[in-house]
Protein backbone atom coordinates (compact mmCIF):
# COMPACT_ATOMS: atom_id res chain seq x y z
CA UNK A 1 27.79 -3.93 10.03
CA UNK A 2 24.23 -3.18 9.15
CA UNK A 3 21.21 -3.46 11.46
CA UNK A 4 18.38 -4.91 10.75
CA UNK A 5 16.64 -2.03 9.87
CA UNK A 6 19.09 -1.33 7.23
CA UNK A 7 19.01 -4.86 5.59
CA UNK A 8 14.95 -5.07 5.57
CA UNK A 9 14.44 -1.81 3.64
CA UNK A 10 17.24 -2.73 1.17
CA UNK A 11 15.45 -5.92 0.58
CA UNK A 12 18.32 -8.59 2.40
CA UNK A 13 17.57 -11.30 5.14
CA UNK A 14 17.47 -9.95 8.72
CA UNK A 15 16.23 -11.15 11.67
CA UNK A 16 14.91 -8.40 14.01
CA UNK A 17 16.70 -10.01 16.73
CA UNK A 18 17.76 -5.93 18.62
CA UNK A 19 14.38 -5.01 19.26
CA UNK A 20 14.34 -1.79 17.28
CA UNK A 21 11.64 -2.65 14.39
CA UNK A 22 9.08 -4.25 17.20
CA UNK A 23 9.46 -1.14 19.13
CA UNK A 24 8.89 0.68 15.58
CA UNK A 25 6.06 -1.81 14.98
CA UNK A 26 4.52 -0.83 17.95
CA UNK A 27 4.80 2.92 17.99
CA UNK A 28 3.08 2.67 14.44
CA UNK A 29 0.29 0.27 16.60
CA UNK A 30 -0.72 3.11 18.96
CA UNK A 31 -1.18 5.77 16.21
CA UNK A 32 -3.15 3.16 14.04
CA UNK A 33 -5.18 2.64 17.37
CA UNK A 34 -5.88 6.28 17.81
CA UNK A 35 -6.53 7.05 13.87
CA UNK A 36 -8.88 3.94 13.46
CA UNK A 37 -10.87 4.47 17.41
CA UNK A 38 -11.01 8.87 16.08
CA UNK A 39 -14.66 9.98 15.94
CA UNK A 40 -15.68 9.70 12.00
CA UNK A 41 -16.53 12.94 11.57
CA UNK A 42 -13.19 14.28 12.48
CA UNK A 43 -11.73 13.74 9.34
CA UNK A 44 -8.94 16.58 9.29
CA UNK A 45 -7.76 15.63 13.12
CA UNK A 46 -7.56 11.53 11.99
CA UNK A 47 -5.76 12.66 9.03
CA UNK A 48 -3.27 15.21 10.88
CA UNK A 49 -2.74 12.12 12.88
CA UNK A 50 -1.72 10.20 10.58
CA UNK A 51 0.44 12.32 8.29
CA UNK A 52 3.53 12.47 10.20
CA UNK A 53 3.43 8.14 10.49
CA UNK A 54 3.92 8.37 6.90
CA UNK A 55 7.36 8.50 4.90
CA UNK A 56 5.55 10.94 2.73
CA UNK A 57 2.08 12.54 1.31
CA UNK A 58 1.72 14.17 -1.78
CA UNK A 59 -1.13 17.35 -1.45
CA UNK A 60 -4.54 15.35 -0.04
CA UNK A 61 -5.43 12.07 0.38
CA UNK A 62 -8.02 9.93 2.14
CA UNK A 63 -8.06 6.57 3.83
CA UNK A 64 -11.28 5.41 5.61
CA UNK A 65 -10.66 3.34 8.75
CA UNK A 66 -9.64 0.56 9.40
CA UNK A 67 -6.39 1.23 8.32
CA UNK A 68 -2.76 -1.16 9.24
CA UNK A 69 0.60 -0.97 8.17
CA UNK A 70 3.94 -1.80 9.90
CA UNK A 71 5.81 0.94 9.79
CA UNK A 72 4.33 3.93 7.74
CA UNK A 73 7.47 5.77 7.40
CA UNK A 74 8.37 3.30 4.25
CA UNK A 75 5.04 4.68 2.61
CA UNK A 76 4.75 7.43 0.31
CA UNK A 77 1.41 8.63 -0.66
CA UNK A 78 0.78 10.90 -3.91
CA UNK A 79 -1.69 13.65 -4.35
CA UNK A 80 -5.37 12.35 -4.36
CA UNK A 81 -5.12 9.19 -2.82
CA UNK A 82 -8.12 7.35 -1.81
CA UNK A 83 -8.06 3.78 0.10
CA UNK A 84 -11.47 2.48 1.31
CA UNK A 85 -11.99 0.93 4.32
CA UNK A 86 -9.19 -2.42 5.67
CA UNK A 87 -6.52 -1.19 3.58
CA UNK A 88 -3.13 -3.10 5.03
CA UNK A 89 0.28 -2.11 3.88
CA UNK A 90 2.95 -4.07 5.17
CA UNK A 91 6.01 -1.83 4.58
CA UNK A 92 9.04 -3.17 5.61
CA UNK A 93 10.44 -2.06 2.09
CA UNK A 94 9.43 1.20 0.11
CA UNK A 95 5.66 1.23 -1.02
CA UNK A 96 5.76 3.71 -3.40
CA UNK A 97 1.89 5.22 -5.04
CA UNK A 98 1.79 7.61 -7.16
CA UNK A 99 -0.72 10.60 -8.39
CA UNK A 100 -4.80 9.75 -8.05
CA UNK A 101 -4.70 6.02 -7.50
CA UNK A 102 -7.78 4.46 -5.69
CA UNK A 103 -8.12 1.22 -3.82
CA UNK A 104 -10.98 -0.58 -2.95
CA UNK A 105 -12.04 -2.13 0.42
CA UNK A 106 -10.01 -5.07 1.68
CA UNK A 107 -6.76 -4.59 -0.40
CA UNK A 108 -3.89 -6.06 0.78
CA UNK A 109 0.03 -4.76 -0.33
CA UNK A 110 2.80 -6.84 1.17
CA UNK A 111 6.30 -6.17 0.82
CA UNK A 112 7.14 -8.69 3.55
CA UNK A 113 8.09 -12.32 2.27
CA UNK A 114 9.94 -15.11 4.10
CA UNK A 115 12.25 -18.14 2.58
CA UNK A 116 10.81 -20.68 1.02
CA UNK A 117 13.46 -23.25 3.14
CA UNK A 118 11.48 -24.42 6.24
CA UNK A 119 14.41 -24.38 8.46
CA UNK A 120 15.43 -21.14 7.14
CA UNK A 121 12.23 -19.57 7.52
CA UNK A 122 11.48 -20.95 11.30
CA UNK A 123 14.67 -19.68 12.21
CA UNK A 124 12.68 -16.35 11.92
CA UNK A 125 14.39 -14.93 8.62
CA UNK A 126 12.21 -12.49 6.17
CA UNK A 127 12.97 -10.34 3.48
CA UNK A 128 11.05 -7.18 2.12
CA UNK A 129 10.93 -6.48 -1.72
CA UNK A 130 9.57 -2.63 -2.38
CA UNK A 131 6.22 -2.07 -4.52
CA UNK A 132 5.51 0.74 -6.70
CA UNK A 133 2.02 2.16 -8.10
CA UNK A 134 2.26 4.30 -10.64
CA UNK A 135 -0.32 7.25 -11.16
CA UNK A 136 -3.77 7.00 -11.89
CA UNK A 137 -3.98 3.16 -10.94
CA UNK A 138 -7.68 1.77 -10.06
CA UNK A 139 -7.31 -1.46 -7.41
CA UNK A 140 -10.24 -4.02 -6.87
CA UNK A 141 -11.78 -5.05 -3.79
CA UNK A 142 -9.86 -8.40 -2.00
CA UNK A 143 -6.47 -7.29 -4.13
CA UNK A 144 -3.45 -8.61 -2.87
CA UNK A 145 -0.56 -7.40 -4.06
CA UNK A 146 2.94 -9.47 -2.96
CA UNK A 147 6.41 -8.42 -2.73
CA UNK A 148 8.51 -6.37 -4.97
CA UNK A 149 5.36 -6.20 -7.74
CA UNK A 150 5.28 -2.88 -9.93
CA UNK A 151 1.83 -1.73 -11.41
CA UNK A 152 2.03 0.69 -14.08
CA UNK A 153 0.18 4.04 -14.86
CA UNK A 154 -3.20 4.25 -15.56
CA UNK A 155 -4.03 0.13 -14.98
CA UNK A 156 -6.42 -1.51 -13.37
CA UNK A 157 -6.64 -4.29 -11.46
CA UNK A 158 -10.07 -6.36 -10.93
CA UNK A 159 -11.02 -6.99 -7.80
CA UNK A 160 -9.84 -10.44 -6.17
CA UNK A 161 -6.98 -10.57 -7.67
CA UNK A 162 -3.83 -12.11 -6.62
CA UNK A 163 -0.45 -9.79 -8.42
CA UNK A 164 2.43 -12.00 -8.42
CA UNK A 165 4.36 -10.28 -11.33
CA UNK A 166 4.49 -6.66 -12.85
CA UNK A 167 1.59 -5.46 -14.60
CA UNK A 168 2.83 -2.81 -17.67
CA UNK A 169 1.25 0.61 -18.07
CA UNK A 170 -2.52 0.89 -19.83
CA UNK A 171 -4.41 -2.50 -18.85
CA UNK A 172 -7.14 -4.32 -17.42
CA UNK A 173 -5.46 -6.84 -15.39
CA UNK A 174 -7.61 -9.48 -13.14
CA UNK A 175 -7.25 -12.85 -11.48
CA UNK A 176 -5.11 -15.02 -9.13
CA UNK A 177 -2.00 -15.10 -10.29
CA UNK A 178 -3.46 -11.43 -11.73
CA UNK A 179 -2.97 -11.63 -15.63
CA UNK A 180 -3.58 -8.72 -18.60
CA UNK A 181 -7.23 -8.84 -19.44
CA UNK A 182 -6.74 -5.86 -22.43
CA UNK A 183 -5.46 -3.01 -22.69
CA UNK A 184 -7.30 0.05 -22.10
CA UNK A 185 -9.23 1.68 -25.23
CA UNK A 186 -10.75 3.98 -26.84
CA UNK A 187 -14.36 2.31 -26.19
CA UNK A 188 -13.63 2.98 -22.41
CA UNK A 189 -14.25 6.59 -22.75
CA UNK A 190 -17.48 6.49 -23.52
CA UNK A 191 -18.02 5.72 -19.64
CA UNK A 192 -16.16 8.99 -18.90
CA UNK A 193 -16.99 11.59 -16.37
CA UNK A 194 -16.11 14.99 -14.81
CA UNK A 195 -13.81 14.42 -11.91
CA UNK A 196 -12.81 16.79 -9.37
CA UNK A 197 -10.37 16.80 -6.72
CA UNK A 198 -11.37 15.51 -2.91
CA UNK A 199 -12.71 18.65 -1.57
CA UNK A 200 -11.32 20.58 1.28
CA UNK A 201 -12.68 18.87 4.45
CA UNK A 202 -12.49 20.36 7.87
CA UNK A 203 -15.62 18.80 10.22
């Protein structure tokens, strides 16, 4: 028989009715607590702090405080991430971001859901769907991203947006529900410029 840990992350209806994923909930509470209270300019100790919450991180990455998730250990992180500041992840299922993708303040990502039934949903049922974020993606400010949503490489998504389906590989993507703007051209490189990686930081 599976626990409830086992049904959120694969994505069934579970009620967290033995205590285990509070107590995880909380645990992940008290290092979010230290990370976002940690003196500003101790960047490497906040980020030390942090690392081992996480499922996994790819070479560096950077998240300004405040930062709030549920678990942490359903997040992976890939190499030069960058989240500005009230990113929440809730990660009952796998969040999954790839290779240099950058969000912008106040972004949302929820895998959590719960039924649409009333009766089945005050009983205290939920679900989580995972969410994946392909390399290179660019997020807008106020972005919420729902349950089980896949973003592909290189896309962007304008800030305010509300992503209630997949949005493919190469696009400008904006709005609530979030729908393909254009795709990404040619013309955009004319606003190209030199990037380098974060640098080393130890303050």
């Amino acid at each position: 028989m599976k626990t409830s840990k086992e049904k959120m992350i694969a994505g069934e209806l579970f009620l967290d009715n033995q205590g285990e994923l509070f107590k995880e909930r909380q645990h992940a509470k008290l290092i979010l607590h230290q990370f976002n209270q940690m003196d500003p300019t101790r960047v490497k100790a906040r980020h030390q702090l942090l690392k081992p919450l996480l499922g996994k991180t790819n070479g560096r990455f950077y998240i300004e405080p405040p930062f709030r998730c549920d678990y942490g250990y359903n997040i992976e992180l890939g190499e030069n991430f960058y989240a500005n500041f009230n990113l929440t992840i809730l990660d009952g299922a796998a969040v999954k971001i790839g290779n240099d993708v950058m969000i912008a303040p106040n972004v949302s990502i929820f895998t959590a859901g719960h039924p649409i039934d009333p009766v089945t949903r005050t009983a205290g049922w939920e679900f989580s769907k995972p969410i994946h974020i392909h390399d290179r993606v660019w997020i807008g400010g106020n972005t919420v991203i729902n349950p089980g949503i896949t973003i592909g490489e290189n896309s962007v998504i304008g800030a305010g947006s509300v992503v209630t389906k997949d949005i493919p590989a190469n696009v400008v993507a904006v709005g609530n529900p979030c729908k393909v703007l254009r795709e990404i051209n040619e013309n955009d490189k004319k606003y190209f410029y030199k990037t380098e990686p974060f640098p080393e930081l130890d303050i």
